[in-house]
N, C-alpha and C. Protein backbone atom coordinates (compact mmCIF):
# COMPACT_ATOMS: atom_id res chain seq x y z
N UNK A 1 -104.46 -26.25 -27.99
CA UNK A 1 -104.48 -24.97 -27.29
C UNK A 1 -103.12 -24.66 -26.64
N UNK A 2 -102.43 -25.76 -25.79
CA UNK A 2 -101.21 -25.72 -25.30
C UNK A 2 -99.88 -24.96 -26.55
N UNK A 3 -99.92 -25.78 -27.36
CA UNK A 3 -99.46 -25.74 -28.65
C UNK A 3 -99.27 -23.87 -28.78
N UNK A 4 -100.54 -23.57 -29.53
CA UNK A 4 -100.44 -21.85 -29.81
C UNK A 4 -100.08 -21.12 -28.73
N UNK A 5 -100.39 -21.36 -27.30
CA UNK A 5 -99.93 -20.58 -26.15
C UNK A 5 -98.39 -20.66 -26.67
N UNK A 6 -97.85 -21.70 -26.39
CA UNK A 6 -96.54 -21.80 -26.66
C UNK A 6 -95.83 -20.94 -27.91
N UNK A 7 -96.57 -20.89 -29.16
CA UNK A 7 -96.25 -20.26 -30.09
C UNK A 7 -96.18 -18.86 -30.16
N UNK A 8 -97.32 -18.59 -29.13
CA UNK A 8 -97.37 -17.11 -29.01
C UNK A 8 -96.34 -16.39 -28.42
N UNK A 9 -95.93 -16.84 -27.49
CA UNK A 9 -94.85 -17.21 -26.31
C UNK A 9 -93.70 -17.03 -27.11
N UNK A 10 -93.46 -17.78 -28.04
CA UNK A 10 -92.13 -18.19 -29.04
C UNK A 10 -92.04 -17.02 -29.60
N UNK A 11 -93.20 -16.07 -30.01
CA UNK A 11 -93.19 -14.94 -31.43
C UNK A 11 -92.84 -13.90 -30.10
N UNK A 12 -93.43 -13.67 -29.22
CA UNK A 12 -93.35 -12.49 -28.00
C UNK A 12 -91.68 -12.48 -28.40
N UNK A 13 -91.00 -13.79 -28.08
CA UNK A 13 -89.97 -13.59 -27.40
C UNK A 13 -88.86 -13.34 -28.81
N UNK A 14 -89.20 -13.53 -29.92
CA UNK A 14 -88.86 -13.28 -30.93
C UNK A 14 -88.85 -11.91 -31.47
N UNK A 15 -89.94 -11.00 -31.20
CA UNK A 15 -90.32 -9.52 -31.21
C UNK A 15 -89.69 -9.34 -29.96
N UNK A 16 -89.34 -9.51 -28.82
CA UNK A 16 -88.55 -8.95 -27.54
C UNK A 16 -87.49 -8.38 -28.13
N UNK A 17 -86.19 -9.67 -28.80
CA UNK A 17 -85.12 -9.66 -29.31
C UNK A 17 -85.06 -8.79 -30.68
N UNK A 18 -85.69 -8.73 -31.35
CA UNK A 18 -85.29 -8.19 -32.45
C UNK A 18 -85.42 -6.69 -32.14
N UNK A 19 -86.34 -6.08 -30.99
CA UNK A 19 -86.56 -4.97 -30.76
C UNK A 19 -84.92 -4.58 -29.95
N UNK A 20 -84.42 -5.34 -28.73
CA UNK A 20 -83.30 -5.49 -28.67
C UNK A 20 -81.95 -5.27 -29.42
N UNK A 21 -82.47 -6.36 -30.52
CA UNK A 21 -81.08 -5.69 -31.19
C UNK A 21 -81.19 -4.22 -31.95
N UNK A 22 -82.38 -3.86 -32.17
CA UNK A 22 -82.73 -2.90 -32.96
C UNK A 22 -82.20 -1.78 -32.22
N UNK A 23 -82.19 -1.63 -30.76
CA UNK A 23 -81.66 -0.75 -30.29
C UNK A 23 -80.29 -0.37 -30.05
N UNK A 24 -80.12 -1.83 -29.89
CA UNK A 24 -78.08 -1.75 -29.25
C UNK A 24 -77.73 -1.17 -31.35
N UNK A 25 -78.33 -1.46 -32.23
CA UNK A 25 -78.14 -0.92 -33.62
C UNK A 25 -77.66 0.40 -33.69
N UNK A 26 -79.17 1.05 -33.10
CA UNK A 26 -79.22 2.42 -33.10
C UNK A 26 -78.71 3.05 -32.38
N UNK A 27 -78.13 2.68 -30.94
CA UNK A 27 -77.16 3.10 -29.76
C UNK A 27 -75.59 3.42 -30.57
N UNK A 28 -75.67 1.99 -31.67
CA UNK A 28 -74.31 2.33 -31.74
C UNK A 28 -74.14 3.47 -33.07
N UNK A 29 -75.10 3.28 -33.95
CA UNK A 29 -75.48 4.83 -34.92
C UNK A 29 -75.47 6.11 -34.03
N UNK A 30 -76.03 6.07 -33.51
CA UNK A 30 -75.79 7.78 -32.55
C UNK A 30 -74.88 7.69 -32.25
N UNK A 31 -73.70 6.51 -31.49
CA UNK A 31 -72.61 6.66 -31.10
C UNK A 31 -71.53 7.54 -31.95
N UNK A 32 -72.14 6.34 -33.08
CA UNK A 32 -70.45 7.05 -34.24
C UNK A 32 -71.32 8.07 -34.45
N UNK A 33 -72.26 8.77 -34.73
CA UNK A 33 -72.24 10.04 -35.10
C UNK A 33 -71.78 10.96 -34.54
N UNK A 34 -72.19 10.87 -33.63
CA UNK A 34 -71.47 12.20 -32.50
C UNK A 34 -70.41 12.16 -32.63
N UNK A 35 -69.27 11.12 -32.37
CA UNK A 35 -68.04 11.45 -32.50
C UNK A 35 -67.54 11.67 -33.90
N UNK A 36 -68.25 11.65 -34.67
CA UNK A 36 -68.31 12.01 -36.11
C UNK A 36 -68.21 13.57 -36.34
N UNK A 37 -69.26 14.02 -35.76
CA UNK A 37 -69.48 15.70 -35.57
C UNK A 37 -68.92 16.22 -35.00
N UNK A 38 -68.13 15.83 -33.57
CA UNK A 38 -67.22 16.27 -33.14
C UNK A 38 -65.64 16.90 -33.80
N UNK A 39 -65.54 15.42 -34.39
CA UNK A 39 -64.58 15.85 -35.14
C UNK A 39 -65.10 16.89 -36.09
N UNK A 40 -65.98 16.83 -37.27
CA UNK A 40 -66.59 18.26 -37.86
C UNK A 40 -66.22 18.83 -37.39
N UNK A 41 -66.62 19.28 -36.17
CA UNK A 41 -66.46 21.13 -35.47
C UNK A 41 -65.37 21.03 -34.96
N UNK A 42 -64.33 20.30 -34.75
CA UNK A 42 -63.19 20.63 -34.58
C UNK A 42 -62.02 21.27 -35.68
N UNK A 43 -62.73 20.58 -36.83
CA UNK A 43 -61.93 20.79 -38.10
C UNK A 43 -62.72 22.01 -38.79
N UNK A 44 -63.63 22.66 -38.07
CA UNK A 44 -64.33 23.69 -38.62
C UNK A 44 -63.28 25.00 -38.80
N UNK A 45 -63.85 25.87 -39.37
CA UNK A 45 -62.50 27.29 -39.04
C UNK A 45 -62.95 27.74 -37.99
N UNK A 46 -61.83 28.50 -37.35
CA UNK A 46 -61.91 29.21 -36.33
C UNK A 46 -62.61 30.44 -36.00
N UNK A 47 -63.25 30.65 -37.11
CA UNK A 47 -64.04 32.33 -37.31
C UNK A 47 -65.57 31.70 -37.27
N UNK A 48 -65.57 30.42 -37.55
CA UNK A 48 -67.27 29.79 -37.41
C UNK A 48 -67.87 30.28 -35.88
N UNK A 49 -68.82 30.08 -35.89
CA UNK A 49 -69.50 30.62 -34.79
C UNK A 49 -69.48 29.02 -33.72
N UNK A 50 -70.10 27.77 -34.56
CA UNK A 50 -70.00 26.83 -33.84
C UNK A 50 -68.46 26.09 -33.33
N UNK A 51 -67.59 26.41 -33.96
CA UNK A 51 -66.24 26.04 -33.51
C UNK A 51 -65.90 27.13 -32.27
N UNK A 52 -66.67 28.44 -32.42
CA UNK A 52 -66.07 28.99 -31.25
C UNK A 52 -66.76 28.53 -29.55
N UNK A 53 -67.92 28.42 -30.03
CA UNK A 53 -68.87 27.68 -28.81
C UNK A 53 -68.00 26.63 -28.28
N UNK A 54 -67.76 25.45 -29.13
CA UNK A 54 -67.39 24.16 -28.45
C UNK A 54 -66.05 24.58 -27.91
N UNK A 55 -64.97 25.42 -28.24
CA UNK A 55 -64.11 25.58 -27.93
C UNK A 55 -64.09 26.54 -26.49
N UNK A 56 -65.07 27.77 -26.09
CA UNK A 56 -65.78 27.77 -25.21
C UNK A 56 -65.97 27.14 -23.79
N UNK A 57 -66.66 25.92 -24.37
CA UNK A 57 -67.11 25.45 -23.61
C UNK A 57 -66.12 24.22 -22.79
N UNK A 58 -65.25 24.01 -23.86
CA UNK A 58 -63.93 23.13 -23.53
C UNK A 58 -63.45 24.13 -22.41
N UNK A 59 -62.95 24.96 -22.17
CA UNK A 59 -62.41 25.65 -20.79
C UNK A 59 -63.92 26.98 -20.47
N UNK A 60 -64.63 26.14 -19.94
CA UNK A 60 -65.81 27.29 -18.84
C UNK A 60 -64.60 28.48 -17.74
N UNK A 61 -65.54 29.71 -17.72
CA UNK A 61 -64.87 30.25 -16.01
C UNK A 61 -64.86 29.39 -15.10
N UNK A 62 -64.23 29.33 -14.20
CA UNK A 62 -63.81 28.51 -13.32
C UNK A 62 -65.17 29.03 -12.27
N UNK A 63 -66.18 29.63 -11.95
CA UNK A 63 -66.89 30.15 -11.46
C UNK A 63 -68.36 29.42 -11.56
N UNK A 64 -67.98 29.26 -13.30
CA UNK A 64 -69.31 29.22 -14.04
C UNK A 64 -70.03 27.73 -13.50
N UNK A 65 -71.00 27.58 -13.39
CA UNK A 65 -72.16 26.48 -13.16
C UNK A 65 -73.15 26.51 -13.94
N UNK A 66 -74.10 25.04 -13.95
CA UNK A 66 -75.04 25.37 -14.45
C UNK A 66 -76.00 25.44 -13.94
N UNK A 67 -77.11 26.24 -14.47
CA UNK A 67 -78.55 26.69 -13.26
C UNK A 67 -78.96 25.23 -12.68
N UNK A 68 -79.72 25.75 -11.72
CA UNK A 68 -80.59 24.64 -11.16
C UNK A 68 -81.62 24.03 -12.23
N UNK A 69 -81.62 23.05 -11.88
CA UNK A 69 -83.10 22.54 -12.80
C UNK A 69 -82.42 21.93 -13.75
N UNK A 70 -81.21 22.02 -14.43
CA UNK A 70 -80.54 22.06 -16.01
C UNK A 70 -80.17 20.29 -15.97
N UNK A 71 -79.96 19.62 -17.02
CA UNK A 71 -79.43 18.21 -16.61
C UNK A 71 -77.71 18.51 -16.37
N UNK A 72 -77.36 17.92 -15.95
CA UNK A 72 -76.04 17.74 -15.31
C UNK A 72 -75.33 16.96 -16.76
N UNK A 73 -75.62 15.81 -17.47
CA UNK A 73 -75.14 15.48 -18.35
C UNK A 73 -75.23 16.59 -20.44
N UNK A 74 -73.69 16.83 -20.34
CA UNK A 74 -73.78 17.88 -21.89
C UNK A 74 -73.27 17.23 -22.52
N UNK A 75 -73.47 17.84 -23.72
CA UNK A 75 -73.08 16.90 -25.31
C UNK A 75 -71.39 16.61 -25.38
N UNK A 76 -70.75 17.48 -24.61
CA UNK A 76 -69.54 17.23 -24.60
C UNK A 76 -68.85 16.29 -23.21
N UNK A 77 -69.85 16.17 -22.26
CA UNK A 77 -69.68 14.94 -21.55
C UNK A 77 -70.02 14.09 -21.75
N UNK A 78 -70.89 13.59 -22.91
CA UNK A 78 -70.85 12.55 -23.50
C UNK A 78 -69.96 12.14 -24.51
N UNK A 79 -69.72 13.04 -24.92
CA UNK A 79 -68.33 12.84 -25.98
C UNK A 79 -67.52 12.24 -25.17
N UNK A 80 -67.28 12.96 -24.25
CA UNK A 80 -65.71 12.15 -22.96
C UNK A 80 -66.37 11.16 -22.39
N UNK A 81 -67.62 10.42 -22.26
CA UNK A 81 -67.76 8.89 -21.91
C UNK A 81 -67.68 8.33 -22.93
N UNK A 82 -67.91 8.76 -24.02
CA UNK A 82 -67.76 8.14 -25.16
C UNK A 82 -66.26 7.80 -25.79
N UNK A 83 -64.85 8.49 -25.98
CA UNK A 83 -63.49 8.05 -25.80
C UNK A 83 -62.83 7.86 -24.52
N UNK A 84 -63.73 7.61 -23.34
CA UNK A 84 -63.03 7.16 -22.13
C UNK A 84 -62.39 5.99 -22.30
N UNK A 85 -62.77 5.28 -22.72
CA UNK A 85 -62.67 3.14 -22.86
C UNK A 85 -60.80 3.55 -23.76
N UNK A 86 -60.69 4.85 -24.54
CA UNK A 86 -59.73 4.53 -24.82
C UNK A 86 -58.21 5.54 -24.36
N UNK A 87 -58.85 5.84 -23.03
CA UNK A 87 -57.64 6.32 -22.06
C UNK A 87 -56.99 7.76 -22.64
N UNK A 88 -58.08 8.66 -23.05
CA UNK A 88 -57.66 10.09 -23.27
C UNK A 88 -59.21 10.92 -22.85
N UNK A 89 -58.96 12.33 -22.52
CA UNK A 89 -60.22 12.99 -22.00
C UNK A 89 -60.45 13.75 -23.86
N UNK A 90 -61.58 15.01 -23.05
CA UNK A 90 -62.37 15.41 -24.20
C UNK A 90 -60.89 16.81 -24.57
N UNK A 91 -60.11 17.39 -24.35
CA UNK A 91 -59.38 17.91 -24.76
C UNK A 91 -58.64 17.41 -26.00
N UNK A 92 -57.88 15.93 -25.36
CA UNK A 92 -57.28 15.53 -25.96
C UNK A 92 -57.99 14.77 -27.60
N UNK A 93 -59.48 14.78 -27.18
CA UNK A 93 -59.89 14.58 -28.05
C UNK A 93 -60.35 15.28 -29.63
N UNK A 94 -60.56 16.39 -29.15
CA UNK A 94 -60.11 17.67 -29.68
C UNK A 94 -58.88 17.78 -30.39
N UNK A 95 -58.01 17.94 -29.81
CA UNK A 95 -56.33 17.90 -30.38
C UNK A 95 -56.51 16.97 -31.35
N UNK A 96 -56.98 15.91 -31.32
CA UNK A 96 -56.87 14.56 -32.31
C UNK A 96 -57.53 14.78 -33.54
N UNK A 97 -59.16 15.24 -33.08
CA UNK A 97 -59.95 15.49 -33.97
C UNK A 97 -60.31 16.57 -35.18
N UNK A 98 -58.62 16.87 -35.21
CA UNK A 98 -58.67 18.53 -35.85
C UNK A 98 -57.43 17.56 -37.11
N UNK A 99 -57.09 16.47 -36.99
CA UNK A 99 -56.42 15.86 -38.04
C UNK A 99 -57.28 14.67 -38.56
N UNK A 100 -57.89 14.72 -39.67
CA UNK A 100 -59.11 13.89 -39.80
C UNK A 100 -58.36 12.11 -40.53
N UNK A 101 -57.35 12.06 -40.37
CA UNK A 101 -56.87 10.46 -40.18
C UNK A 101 -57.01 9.79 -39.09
N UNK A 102 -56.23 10.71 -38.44
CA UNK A 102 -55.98 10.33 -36.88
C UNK A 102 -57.26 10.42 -36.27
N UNK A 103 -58.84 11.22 -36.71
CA UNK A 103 -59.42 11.04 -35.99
C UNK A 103 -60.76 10.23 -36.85
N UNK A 104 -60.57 10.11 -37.59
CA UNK A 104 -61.29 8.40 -38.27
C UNK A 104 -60.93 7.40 -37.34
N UNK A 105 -58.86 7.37 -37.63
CA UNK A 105 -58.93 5.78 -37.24
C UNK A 105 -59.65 5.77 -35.40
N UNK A 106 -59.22 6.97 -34.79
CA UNK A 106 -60.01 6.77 -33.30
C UNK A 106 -61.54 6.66 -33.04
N UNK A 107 -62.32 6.73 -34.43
CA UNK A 107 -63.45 6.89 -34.23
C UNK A 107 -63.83 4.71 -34.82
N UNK A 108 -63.05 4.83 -35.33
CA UNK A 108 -63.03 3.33 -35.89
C UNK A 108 -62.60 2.41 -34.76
N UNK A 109 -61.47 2.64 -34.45
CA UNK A 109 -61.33 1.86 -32.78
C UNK A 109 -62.27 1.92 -31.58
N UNK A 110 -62.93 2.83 -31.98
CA UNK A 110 -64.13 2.91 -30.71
C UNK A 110 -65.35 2.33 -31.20
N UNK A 111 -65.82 2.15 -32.72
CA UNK A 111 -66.51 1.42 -32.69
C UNK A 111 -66.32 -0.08 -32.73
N UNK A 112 -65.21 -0.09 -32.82
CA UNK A 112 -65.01 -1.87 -32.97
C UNK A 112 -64.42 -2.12 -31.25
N UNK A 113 -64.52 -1.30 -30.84
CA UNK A 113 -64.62 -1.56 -29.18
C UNK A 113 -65.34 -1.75 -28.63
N UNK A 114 -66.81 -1.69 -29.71
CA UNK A 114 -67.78 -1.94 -28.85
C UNK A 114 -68.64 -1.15 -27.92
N UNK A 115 -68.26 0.24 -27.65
CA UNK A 115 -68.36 1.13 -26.29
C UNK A 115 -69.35 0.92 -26.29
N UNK A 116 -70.51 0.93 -25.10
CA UNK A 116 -72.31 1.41 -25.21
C UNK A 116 -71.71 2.37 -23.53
N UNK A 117 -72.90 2.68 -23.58
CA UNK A 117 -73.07 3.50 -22.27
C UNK A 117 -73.71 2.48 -21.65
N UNK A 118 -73.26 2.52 -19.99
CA UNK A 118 -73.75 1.16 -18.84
C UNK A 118 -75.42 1.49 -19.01
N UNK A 119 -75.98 2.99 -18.82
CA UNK A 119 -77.19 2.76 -18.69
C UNK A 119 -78.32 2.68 -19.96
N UNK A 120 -77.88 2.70 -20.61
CA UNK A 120 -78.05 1.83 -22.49
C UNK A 120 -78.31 0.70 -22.32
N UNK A 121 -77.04 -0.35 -21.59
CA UNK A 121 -77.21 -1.58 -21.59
C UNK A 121 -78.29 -2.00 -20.07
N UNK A 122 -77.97 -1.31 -19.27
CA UNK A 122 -79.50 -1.41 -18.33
C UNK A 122 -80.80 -1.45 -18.87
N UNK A 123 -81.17 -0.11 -19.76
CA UNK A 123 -82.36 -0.19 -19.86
C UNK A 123 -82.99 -1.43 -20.98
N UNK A 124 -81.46 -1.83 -21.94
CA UNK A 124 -82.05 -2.70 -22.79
C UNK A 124 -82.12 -4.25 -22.07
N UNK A 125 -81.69 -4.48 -20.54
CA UNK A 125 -81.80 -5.52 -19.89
C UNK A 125 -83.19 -5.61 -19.21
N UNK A 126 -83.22 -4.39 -18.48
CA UNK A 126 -84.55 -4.38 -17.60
C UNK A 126 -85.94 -4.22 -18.59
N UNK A 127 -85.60 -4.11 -19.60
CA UNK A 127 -86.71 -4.21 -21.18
C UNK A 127 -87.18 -5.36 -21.22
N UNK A 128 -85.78 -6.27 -21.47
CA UNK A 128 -86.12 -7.52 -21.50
C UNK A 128 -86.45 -8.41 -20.12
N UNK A 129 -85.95 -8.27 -19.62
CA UNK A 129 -86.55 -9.31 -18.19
C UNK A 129 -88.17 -8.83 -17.92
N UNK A 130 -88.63 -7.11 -18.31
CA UNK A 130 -90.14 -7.31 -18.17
C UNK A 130 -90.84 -7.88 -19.13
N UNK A 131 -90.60 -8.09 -20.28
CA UNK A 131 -90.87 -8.56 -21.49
C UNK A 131 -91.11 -9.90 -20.75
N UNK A 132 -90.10 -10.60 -20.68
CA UNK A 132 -90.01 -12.20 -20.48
C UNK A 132 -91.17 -12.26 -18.99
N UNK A 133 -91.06 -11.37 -18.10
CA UNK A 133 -92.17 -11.82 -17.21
C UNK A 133 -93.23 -11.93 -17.65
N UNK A 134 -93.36 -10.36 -18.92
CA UNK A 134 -94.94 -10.94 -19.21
C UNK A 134 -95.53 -11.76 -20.12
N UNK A 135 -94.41 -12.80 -20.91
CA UNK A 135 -94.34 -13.81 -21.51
C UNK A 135 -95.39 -14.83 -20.64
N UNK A 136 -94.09 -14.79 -19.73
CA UNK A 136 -94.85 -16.12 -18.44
C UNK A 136 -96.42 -16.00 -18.12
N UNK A 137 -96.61 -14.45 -17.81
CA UNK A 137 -98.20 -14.50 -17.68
C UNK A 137 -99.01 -15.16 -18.69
């Protein structure tokens, strides 16, 4: 009886991890995509409708806010946590991403950098430590 408790125990913690990595996987697939698409719409023409938005939205009125209620985090502030680690903002990222060498190899250095977002790696910690408590039960 001791035995299978233990085994069960062993497989939990085996399905914990693989769910684990399954995510930091997929964290880092959405990662490169976005900065994937970014570049897209940067290299889009200038008469597109979506190149004019993002460009837009790169300089707001200085006035402008967003309503109450709205999340505070946008697709293009994630873009700029996303090439922060490599010491340029979302402008400059832009500028880069409109020459599609130059903005491969930056999209390639950021994934072999590793980037995640801190609260990515939170939630895939506090996943696991409840997991493992309820191992113990």
């Amino acid at each position: 009886m001791p035995l299978l408790l233990l085994l069960l125990k062993l497989l939990l913690l085996i399905i914990i991890f693989t769910i684990i990595i399954l995510f930091y996987i997929l964290s880092e697939v959405k990662y490169n995509f976005r900065l994937k698409f970014f570049g897209h719409l940067a290299r889009s023409a200038q008469e597109e409708d979506h190149h004019r938005v993002i460009s837009a939205a790169l300089r707001p009125p200085s006035d402008w806010r967003r309503p109450i209620g709205r999340p505070r985090t946008t697709w293009l502030r994630m873009i700029d946590e996303d090439i922060q680690p490599q010491n340029f903002g979302v402008h400059t990222a832009w500028r880069k991403a409109r020459d599609r060498e130059v903005w491969h190899q930056v999209v390639s250095t950021a994934t072999l950098l590793g980037v995640r977002h801190q609260e990515e790696e939170d939630y895939a910690y506090c996943f696991y430590r409840a997991m493992l408590r309820r191992a113990r039960l």
